[in-house]
C-alpha atoms as a PDB file:
ATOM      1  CA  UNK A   1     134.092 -59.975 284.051  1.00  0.00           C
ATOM      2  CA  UNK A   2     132.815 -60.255 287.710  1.00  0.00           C
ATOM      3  CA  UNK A   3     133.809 -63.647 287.415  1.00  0.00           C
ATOM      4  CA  UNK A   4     136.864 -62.911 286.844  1.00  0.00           C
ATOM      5  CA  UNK A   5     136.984 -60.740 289.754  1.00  0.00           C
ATOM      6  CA  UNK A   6     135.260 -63.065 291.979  1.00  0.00           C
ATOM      7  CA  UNK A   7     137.984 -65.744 291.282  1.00  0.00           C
ATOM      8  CA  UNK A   8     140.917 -63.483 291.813  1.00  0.00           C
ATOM      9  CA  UNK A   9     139.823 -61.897 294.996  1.00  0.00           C
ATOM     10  CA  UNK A  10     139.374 -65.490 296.285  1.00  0.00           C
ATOM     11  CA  UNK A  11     142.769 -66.713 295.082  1.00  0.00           C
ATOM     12  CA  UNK A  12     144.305 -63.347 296.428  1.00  0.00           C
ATOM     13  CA  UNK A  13     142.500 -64.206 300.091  1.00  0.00           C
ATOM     14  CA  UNK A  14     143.674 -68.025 299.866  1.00  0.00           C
ATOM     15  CA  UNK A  15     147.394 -66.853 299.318  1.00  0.00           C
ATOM     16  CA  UNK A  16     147.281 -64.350 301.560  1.00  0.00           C
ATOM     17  CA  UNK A  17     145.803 -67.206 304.358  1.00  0.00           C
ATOM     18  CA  UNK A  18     148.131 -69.738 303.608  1.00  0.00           C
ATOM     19  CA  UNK A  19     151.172 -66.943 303.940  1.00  0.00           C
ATOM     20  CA  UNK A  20     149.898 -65.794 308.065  1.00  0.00           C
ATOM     21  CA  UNK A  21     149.084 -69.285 308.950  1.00  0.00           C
ATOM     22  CA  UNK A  22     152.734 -70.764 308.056  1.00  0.00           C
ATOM     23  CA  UNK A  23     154.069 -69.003 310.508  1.00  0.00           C
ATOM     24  CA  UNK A  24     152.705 -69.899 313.888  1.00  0.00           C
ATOM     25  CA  UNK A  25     153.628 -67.124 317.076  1.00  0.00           C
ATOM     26  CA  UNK A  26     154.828 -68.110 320.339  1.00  0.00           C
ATOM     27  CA  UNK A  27     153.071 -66.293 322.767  1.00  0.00           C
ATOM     28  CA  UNK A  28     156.423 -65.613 325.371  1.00  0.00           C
ATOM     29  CA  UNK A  29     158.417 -64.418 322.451  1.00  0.00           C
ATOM     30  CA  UNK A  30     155.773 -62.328 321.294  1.00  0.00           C
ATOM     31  CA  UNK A  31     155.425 -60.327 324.323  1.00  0.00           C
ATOM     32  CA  UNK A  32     159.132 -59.775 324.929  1.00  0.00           C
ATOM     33  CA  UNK A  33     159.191 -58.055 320.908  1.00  0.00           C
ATOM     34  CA  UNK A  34     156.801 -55.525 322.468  1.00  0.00           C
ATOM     35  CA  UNK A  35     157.985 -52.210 322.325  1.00  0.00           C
ATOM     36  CA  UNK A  36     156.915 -49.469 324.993  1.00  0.00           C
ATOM     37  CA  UNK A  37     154.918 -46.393 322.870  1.00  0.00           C
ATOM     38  CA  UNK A  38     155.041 -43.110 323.750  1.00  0.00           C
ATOM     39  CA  UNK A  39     151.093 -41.423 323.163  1.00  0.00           C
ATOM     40  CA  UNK A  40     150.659 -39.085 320.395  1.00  0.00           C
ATOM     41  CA  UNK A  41     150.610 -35.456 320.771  1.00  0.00           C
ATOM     42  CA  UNK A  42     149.585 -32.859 317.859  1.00  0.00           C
ATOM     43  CA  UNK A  43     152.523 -30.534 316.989  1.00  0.00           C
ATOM     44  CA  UNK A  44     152.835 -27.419 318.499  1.00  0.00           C
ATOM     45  CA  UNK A  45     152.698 -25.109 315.108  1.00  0.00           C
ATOM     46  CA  UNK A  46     149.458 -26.562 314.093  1.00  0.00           C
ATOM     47  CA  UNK A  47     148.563 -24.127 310.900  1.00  0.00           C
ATOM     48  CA  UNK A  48     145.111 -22.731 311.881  1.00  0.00           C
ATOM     49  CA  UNK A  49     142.438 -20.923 310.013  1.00  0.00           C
ATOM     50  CA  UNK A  50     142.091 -17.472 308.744  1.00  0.00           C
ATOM     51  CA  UNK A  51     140.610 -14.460 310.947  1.00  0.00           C
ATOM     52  CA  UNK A  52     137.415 -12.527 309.687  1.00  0.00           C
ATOM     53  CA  UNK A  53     139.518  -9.596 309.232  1.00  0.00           C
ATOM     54  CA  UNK A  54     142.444 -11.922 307.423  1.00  0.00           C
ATOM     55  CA  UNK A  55     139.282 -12.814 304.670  1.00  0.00           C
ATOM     56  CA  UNK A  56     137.999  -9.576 304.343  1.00  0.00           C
ATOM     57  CA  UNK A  57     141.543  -8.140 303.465  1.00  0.00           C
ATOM     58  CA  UNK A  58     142.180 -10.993 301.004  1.00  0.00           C
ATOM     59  CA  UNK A  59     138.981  -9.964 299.221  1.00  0.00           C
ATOM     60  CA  UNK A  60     139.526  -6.170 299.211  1.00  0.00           C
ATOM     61  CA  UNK A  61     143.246  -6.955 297.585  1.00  0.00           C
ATOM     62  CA  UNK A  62     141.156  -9.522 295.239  1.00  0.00           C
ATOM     63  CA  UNK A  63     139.077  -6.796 294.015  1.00  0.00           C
ATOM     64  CA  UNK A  64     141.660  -4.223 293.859  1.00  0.00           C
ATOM     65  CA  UNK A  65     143.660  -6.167 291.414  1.00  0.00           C
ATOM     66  CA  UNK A  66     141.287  -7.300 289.080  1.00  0.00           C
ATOM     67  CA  UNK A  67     141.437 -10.805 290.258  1.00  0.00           C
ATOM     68  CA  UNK A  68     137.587 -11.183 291.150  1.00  0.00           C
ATOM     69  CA  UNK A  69     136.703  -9.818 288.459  1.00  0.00           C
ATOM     70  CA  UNK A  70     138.511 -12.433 286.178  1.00  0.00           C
ATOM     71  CA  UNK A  71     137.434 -14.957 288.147  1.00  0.00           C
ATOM     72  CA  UNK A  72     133.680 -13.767 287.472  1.00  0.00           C
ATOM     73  CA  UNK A  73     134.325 -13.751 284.072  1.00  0.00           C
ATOM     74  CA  UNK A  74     135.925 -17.473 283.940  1.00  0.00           C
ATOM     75  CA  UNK A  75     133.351 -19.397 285.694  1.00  0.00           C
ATOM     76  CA  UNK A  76     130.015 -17.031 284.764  1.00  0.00           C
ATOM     77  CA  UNK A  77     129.571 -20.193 281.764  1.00  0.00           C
ATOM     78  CA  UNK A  78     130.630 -22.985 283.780  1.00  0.00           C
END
């Protein structure tokens, strides 16, 4: 089996090989395909964490409606 594997990952590297080296790049045309980039910048409505007091509400609406409770009672065996 790892021969197998062995001989397919080298065939896959010598075919991948031949495919980049039969296309030599000239060096002027290269340069002139370069496009200018613009540097990235994280979006401005980046989603952000919860607050303590977001949490704590979440819980007391978790225990109010029974959710915690069948929560407990799914996982108590796991």
């Amino acid at each position: 089996m790892k021969t197998s594997r062995i001989t397919f990952a080298l065939v896959a590297f010598a075919t991948a090989a031949c495919a980049h080296a039969a296309a030599p790049v000239d060096s002027l045309t290269a340069n002139q395909d370069a496009v200018a980039t613009t540097q990235w910048a994280p979006a401005t409505a980046m989603p952000t964490g919860k607050t303590r007091t977001e949490v704590r509400q979440e819980l007391a609406r978790a225990r109010q409606s029974g959710e915690l409770d069948a929560l407990r009672k799914l996982y108590s065996g796991h």
